[in-house]
N, C-alpha and C. Protein backbone atom coordinates (compact mmCIF):
# COMPACT_ATOMS: atom_id res chain seq x y z
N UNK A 1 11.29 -0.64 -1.63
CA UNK A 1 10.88 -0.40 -3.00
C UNK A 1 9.84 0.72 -2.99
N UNK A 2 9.92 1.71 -4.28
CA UNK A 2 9.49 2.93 -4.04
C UNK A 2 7.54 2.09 -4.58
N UNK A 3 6.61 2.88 -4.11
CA UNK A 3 5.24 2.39 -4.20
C UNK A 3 4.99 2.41 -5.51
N UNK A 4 5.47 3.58 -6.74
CA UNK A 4 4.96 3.78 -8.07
C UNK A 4 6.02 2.43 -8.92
N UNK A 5 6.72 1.72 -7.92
CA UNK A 5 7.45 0.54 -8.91
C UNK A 5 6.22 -0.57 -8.51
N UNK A 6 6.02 -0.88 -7.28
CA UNK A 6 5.33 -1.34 -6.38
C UNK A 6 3.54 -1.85 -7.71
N UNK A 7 3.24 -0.72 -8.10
CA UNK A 7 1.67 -0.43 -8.33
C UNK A 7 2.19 -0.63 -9.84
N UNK A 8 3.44 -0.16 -10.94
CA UNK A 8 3.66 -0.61 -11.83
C UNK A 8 4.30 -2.15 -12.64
N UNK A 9 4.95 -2.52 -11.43
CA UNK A 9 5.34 -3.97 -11.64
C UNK A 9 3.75 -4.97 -11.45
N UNK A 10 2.82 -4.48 -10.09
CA UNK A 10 1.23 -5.03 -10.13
C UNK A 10 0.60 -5.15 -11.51
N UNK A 11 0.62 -3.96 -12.00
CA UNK A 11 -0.24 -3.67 -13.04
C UNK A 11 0.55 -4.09 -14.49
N UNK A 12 1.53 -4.52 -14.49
CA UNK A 12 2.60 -4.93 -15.56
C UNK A 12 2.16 -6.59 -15.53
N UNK A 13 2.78 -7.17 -14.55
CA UNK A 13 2.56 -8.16 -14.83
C UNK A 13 1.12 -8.96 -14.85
N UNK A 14 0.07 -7.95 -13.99
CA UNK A 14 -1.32 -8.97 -14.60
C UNK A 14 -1.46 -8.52 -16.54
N UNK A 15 -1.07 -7.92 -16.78
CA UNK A 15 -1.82 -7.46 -18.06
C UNK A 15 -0.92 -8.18 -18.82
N UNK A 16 0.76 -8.40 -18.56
CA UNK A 16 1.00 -9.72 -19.58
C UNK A 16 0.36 -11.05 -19.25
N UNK A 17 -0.01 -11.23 -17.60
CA UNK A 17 -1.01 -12.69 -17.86
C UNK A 17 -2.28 -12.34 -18.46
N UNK A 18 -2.55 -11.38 -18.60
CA UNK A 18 -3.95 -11.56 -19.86
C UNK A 18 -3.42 -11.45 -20.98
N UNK A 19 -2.84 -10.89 -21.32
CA UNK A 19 -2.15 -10.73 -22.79
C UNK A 19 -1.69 -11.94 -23.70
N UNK A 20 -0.43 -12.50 -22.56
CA UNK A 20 -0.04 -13.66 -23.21
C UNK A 20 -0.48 -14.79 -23.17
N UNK A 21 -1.44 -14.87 -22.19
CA UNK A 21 -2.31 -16.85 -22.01
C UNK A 21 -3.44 -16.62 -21.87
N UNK A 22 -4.57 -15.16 -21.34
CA UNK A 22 -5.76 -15.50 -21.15
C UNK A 22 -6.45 -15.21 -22.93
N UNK A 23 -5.91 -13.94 -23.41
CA UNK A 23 -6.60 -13.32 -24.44
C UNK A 23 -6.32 -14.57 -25.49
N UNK A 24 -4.93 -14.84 -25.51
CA UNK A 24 -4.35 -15.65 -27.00
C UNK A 24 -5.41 -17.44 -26.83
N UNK A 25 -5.99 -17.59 -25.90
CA UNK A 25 -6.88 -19.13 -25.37
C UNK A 25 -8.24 -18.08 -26.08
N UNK A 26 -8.99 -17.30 -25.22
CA UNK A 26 -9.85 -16.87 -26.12
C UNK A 26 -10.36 -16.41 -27.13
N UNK A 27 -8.69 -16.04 -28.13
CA UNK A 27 -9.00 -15.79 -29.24
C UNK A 27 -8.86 -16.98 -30.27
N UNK A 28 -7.69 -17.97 -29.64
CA UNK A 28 -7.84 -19.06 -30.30
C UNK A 28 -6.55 -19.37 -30.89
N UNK A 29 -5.59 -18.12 -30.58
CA UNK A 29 -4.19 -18.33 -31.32
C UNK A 29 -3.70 -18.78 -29.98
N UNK A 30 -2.27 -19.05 -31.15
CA UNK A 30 -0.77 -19.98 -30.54
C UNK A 30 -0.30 -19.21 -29.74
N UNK A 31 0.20 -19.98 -28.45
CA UNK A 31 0.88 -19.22 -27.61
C UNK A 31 2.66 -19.96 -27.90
N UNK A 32 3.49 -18.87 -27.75
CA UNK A 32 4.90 -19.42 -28.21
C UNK A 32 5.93 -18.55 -27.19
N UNK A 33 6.92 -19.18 -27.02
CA UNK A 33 8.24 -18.74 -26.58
C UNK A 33 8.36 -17.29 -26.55
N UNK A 34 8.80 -17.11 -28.00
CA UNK A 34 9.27 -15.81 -28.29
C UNK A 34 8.47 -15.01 -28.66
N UNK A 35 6.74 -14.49 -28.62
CA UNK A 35 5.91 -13.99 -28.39
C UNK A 35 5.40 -13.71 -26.64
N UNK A 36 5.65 -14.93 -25.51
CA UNK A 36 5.53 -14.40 -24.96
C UNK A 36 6.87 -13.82 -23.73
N UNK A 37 7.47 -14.11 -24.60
CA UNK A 37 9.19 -13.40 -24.14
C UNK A 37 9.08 -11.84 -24.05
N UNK A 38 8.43 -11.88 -25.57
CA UNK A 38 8.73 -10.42 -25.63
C UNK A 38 7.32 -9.84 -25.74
N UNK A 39 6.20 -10.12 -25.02
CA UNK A 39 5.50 -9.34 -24.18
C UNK A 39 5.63 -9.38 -22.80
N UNK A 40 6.23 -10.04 -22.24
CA UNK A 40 6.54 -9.90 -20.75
C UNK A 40 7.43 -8.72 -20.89
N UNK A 41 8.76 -8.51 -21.49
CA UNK A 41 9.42 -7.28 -21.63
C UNK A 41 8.45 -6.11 -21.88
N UNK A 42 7.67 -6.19 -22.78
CA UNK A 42 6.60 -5.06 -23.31
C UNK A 42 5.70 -4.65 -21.68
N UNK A 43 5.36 -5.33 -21.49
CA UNK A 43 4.12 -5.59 -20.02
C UNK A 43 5.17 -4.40 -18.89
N UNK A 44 6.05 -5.29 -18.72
CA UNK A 44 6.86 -4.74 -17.25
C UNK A 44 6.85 -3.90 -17.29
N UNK A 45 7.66 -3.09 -19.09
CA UNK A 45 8.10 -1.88 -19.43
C UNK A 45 7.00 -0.39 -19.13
N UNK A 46 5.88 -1.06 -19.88
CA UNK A 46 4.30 -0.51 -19.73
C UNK A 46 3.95 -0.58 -18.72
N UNK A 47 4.02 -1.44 -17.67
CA UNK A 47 3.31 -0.89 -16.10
C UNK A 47 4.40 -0.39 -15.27
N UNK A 48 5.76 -0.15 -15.60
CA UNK A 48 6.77 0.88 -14.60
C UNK A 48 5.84 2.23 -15.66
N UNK A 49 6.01 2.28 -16.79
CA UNK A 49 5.67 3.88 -17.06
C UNK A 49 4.49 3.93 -16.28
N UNK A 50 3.48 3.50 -16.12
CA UNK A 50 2.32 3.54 -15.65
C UNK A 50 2.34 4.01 -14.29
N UNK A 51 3.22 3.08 -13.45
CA UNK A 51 3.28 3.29 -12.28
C UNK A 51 3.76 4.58 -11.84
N UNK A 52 4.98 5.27 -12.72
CA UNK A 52 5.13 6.34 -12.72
C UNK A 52 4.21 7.82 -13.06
N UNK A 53 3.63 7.37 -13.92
CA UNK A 53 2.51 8.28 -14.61
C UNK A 53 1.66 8.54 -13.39
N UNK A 54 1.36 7.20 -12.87
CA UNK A 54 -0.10 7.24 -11.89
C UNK A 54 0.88 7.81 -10.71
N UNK A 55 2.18 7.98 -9.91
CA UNK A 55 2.67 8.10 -9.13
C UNK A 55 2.89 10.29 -9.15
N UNK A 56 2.97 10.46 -10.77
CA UNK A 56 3.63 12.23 -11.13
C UNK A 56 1.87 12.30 -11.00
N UNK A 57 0.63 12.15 -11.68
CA UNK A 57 -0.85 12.61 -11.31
C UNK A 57 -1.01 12.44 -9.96
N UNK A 58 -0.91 11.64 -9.19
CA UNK A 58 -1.14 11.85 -8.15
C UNK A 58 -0.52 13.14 -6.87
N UNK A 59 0.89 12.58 -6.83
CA UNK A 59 1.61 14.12 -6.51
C UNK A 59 0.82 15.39 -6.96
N UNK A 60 0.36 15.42 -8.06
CA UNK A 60 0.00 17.00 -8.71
C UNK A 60 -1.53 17.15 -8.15
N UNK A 61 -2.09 15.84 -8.11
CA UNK A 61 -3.85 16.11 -7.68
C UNK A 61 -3.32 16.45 -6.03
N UNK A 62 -2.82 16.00 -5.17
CA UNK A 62 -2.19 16.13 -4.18
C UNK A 62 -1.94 17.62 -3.60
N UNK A 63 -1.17 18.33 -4.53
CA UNK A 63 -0.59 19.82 -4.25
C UNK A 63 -1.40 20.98 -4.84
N UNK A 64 -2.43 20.47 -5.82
CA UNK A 64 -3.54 21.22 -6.14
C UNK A 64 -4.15 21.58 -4.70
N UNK A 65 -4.72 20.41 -3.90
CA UNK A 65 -5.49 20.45 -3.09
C UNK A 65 -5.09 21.31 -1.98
N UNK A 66 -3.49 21.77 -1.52
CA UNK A 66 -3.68 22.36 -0.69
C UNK A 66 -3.74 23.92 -0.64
């Protein structure tokens, strides 16, 4: 598995466990099925771009340098 899926699936799925059970307990709302169905889809989706994003900046800070 390539590292920028690696560092985006990491960063995907902690931020739907804050999203969908830590934030919705401290704010005080309902946690449900189909809210957190479809932020786990949202999450994954958002930390592959991420992982990619952070994977194309890096390459480029990379080839600056030499």
């Amino acid at each position: 598995m390539k590292k920028w899926i690696k560092v985006g699936l990491g960063w995907g799925i902690w931020m739907f466990l804050a999203m969908a059970f830590i934030w919705p307990l401290i704010d005080g709302e309902g946690i449900t099925l189909k809210l957190t169905i479809i932020k786990f889809f949202y999450w994954i989706l958002a930390g592959l771009g991420f992982g990619y994003l952070y994977n194309k900046y890096q390459i480029i800070k990379t080839k600056s340098k030499k």
